[in-house]
Protein backbone atom coordinates (compact mmCIF):
# COMPACT_ATOMS: atom_id res chain seq x y z
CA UNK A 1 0.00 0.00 0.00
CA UNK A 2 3.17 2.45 -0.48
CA UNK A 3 2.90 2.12 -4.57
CA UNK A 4 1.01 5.09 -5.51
CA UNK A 5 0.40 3.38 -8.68
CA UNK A 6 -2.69 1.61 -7.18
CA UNK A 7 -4.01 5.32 -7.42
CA UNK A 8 -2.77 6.03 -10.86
CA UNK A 9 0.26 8.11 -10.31
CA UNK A 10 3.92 7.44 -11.12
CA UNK A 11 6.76 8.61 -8.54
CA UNK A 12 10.23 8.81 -10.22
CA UNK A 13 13.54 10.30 -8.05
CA UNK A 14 13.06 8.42 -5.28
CA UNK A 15 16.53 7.83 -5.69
CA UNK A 16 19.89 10.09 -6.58
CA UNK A 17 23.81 10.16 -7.09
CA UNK A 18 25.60 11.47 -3.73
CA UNK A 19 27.46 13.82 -6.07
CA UNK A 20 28.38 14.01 -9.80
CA UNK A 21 32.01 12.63 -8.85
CA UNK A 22 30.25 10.00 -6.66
CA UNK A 23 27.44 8.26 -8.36
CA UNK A 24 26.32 6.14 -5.22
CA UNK A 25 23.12 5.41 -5.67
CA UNK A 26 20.87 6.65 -2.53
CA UNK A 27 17.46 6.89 -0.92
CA UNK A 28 15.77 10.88 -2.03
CA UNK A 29 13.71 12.53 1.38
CA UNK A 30 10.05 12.21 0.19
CA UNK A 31 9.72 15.72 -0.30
CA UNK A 32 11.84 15.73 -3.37
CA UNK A 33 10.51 13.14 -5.58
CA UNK A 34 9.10 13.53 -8.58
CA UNK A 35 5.30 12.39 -8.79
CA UNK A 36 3.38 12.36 -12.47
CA UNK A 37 -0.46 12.39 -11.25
CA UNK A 38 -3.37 10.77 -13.12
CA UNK A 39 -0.86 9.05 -15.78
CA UNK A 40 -3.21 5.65 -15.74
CA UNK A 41 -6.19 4.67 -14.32
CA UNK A 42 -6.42 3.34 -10.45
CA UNK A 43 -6.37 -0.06 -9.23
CA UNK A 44 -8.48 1.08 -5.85
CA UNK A 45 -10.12 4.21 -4.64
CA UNK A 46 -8.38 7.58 -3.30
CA UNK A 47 -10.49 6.62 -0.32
CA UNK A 48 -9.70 3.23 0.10
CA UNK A 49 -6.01 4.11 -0.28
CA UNK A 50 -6.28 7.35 2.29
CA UNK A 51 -8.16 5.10 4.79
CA UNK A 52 -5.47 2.30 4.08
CA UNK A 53 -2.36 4.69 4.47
CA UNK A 54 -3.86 6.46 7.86
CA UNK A 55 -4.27 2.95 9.44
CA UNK A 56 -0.88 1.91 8.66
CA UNK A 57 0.30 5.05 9.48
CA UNK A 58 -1.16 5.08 13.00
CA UNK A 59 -0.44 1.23 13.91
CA UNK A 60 -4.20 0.41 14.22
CA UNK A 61 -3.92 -2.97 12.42
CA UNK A 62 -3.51 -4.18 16.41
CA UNK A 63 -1.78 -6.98 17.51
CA UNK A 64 -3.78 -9.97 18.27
CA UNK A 65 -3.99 -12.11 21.18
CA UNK A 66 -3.43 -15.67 21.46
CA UNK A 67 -6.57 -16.43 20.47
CA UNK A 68 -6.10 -13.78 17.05
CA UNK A 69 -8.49 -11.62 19.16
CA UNK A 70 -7.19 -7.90 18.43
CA UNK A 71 -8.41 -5.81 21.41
CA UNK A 72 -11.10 -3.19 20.82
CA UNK A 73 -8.49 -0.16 21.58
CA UNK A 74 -5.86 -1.70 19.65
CA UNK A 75 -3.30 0.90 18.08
CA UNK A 76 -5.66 3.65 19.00
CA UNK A 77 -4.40 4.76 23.01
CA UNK A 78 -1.55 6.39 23.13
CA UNK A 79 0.73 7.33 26.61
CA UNK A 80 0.10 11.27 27.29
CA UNK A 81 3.42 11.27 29.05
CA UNK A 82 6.00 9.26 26.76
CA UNK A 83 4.22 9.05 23.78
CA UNK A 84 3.86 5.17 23.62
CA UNK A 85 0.93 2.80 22.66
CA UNK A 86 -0.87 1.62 25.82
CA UNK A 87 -1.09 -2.26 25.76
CA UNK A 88 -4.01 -4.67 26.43
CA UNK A 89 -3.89 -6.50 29.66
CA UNK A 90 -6.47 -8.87 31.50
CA UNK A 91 -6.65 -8.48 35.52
CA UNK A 92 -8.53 -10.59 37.72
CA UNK A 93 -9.12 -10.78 41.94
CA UNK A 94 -11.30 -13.55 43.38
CA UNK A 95 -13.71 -11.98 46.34
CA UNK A 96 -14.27 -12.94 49.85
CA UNK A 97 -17.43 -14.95 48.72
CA UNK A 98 -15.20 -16.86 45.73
CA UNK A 99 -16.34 -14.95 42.86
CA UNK A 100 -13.68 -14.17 40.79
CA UNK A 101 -13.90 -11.25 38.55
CA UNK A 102 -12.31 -10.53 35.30
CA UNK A 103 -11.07 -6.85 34.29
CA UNK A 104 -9.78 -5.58 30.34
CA UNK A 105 -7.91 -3.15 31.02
CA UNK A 106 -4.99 -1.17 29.28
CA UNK A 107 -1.50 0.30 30.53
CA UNK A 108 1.58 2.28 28.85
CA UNK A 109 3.86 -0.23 27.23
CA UNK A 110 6.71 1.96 28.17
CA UNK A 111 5.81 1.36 32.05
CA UNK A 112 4.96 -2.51 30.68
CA UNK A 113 8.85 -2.41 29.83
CA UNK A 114 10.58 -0.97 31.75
CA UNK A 115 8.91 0.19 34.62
CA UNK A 116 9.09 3.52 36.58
CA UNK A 117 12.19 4.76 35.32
CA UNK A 118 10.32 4.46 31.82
CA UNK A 119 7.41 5.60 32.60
CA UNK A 120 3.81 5.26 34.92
CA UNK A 121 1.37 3.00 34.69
CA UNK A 122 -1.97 4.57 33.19
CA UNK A 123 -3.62 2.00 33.95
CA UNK A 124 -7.36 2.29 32.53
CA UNK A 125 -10.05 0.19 32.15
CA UNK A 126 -11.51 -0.89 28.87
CA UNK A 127 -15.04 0.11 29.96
CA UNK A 128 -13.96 3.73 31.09
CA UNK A 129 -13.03 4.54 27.72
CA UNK A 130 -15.75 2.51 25.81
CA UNK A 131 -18.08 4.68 28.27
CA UNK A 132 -16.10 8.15 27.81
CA UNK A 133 -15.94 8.00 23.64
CA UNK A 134 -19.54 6.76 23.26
CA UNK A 135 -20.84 9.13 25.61
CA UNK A 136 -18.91 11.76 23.63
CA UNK A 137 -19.63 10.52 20.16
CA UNK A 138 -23.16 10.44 21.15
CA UNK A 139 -23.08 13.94 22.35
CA UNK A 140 -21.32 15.00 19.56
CA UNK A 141 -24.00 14.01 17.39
CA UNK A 142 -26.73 15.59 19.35
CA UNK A 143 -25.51 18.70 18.85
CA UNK A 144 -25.39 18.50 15.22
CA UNK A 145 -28.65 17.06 15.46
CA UNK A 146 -29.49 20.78 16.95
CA UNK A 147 -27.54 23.29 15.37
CA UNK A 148 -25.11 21.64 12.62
CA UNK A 149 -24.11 25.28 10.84
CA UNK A 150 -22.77 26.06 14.77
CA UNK A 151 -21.03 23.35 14.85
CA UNK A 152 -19.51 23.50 11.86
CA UNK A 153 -18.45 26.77 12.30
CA UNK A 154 -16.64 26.09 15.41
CA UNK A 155 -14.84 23.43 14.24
CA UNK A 156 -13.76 25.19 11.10
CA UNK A 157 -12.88 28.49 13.14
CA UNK A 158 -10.16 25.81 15.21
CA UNK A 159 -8.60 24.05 12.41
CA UNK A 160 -7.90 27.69 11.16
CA UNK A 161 -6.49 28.53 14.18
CA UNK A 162 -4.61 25.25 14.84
CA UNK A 163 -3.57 25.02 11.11
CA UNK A 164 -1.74 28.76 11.40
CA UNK A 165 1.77 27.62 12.25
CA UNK A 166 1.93 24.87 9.73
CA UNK A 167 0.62 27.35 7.13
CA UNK A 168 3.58 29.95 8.31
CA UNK A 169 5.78 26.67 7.80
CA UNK A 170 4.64 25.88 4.57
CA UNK A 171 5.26 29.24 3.37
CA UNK A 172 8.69 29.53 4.67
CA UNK A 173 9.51 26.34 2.58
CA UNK A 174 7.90 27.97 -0.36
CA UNK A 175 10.18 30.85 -0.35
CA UNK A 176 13.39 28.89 0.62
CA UNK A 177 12.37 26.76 -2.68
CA UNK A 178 11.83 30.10 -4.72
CA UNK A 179 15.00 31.49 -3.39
CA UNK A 180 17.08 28.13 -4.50
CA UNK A 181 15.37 27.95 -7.67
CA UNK A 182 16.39 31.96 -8.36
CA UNK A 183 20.25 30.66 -7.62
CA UNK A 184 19.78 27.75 -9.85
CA UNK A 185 18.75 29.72 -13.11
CA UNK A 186 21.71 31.83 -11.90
CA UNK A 187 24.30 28.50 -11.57
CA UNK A 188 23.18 27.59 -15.22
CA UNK A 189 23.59 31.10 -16.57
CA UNK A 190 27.10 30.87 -14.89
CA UNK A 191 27.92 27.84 -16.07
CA UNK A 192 27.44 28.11 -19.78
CA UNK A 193 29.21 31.65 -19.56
CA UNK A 194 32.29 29.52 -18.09
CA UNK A 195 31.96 27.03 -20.64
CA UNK A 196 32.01 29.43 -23.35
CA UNK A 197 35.35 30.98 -21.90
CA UNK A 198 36.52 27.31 -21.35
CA UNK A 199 37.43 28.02 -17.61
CA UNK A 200 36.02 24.63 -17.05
CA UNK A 201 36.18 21.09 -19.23
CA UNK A 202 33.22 20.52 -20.68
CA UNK A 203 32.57 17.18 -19.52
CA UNK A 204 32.18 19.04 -16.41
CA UNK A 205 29.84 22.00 -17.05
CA UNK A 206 28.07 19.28 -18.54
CA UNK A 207 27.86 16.79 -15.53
CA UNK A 208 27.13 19.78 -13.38
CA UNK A 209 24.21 20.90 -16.08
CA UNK A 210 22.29 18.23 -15.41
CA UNK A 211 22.74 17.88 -11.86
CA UNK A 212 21.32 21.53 -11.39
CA UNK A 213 18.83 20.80 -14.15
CA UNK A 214 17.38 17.85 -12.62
CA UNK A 215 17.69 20.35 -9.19
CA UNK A 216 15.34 22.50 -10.77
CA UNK A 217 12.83 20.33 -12.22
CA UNK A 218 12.11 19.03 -8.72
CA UNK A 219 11.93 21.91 -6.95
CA UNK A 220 9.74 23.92 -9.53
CA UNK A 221 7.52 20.28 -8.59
CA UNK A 222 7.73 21.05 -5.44
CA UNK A 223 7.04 24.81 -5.00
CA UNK A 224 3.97 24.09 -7.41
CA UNK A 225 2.61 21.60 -5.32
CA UNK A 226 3.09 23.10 -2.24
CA UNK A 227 1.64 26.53 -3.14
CA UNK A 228 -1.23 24.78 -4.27
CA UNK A 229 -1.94 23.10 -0.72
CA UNK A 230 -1.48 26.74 0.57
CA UNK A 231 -4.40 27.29 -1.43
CA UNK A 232 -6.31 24.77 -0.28
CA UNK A 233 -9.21 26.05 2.54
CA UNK A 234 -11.72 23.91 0.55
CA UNK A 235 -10.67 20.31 1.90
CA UNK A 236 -11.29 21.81 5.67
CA UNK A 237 -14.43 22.15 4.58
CA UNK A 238 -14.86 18.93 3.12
CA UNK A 239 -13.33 16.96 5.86
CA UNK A 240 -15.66 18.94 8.46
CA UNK A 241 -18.69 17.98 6.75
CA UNK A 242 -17.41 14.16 6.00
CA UNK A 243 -17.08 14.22 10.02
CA UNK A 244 -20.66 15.54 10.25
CA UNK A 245 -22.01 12.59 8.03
CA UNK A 246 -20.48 10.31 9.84
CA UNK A 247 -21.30 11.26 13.35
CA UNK A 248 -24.64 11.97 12.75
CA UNK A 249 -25.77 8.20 12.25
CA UNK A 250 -24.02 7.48 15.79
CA UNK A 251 -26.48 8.83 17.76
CA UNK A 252 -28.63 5.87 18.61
CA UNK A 253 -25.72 4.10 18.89
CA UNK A 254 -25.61 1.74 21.99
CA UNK A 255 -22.38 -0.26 21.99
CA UNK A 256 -19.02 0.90 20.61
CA UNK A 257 -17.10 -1.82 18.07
CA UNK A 258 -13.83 -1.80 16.49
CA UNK A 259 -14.94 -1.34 12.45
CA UNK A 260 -16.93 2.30 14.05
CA UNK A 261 -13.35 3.41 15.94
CA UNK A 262 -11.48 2.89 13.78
CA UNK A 263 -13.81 4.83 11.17
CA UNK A 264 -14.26 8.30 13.74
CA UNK A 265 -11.13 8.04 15.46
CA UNK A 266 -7.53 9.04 15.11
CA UNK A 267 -6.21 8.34 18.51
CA UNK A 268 -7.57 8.50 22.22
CA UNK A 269 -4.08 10.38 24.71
CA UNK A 270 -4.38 8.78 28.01
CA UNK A 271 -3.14 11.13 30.97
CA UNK A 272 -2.50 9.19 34.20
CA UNK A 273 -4.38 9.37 37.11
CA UNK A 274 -4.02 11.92 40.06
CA UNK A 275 -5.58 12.19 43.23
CA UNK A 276 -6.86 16.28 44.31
CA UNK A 277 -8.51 17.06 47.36
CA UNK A 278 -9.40 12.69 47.48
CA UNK A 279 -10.89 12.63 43.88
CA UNK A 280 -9.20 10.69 41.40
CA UNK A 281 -8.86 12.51 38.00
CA UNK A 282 -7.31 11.74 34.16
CA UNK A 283 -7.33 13.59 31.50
CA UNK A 284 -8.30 11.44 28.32
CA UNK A 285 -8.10 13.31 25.05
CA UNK A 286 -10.45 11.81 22.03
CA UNK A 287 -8.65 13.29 18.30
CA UNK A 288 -11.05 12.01 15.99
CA UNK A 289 -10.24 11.50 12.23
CA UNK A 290 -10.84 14.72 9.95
CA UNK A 291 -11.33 17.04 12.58
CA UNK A 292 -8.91 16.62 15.44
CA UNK A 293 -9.81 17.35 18.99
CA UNK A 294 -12.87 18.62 19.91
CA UNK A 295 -13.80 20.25 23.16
């Protein structure tokens, strides 16, 4: 699911020379391949493969049990403190009448590891969070049921804000890629004036030609590309109302299973628990796919 020619597209200079004295062959940074979009017609859906790369992306596959039973919160809770996947473990304590209960519950792998000088525990049960994200995916939905322009609006008015510094990023690459791409047409103007003088062999100017050549027909790529995504406010706006669609049928729902996670969210950040004035607290943070967080 990494050949973009499922989707119709071809990517070329994926690979490059270290130099044009050394012509090691070596692995390109994503950002400066070369992709030709649309050049044939897909094997699968741009939704199939978005949903397919996301999953991959985030580890929610899960790992399966003995039994090949992959745990409801598989891949999905992640450590609020180090970052790491919380794993699926099963507790049990027998009472003073016999009964033995069972618990599902889930704790930081880094703590699962190596302990407190990794990490804390988390420890959480399963039915605390299948509780906490129905409860809030229910809610969610009966607010759109109410007023879905206000909620679309607020969402939209935090993506905007949350979205600032990666736009100020973006356009900081954009300018460093216009800037380069100014002192490349300047390199080849150099270069064939040196030529002409026969300063430098010509087996040379010519190796170096297509070096900076090949330099600029990536990064004029890449600049048009990314200027493009800079002008992009209409996916927001298409994601938000995807999210919409898609909450709005959970409403009556009564039990959470994996196939519905995995479809509204991203990942679930599990804070660990603190005791203030004798009341246990965590913080559990639902980012749901399309949208993000949402207070």
């Amino acid at each position: 699911m990494k050949n973009e020619a499922y989707i119709g597209n071809i990517v070329q200079m994926r690979k490059g020379t270290i130099s044009y004295k050394n012509r090691t062959q070596v692995n390109r940074p994503e950002e400066e391949w070369v992709r030709a979009v649309g050049t044939h017609e897909p094997i699968i859906s741009m939704e199939l493969w978005e949903t397919a790369c996301k999953l991959a992306n985030r580890g929610t596959v899960g790992k399966s049990n003995k039994e090949g039973e992959i745990s409801l919160f598989s891949g999905l809770l992640k450590c609020g403190d180090c970052g790491r996947s919380m794993k699926f473990v099963r507790d049990s304590n027998t009472r003073k009448d016999g009964h033995k209960n069972n618990h599902h519950a889930y704790i930081c792998c880094g703590y699962s590891q190596g302990g407190k000088a990794i990490c804390s525990p988390h420890r959480t049960l399963e039915s605390i969070f299948s509780d906490l994200i129905l409860g809030d995916i229910r809610e969610k939905a009966r607010l759109i049921t109410l007023d879905e322009d206000a909620v679309i609006a607020e969402i939209k008015s935090k993506k905007q804000a949350d979205t600032t510094s990666e736009q100020k990023a973006s356009e900081k690459k954009l300018q460093s890629l216009r800037h380069r791409l100014s002192e490349l047409e300047r390199l080849i103007s150099k270069l064939y004036e040196e030529m002409v003088l026969g300063d430098i062999p010509r087996e040379m100017v010519l190796d170096m030609m297509d070096k900076y050549k090949k330099e600029q027909q990536e990064k004029s790529i890449l600049a048009a590309q990314l200027a493009e995504q800079l002008t992009h406010s209409q996916e927001v706006d298409n994601d938000i109302r995807e999210w919409v669609s898609l909450i709005r049928k959970c409403m009556r729902v009564k039990e959470l299973d994996r196939e519905l996670l995995i479809k509204l969210v991203d990942k679930i950040i599990v804070g660990q628990k603190t005791v203030v004035n004798g009341v246990e607290r965590q913080e559990i943070t639902i980012v749901y796919n399309l949208v993000g967080k949402i207070d």
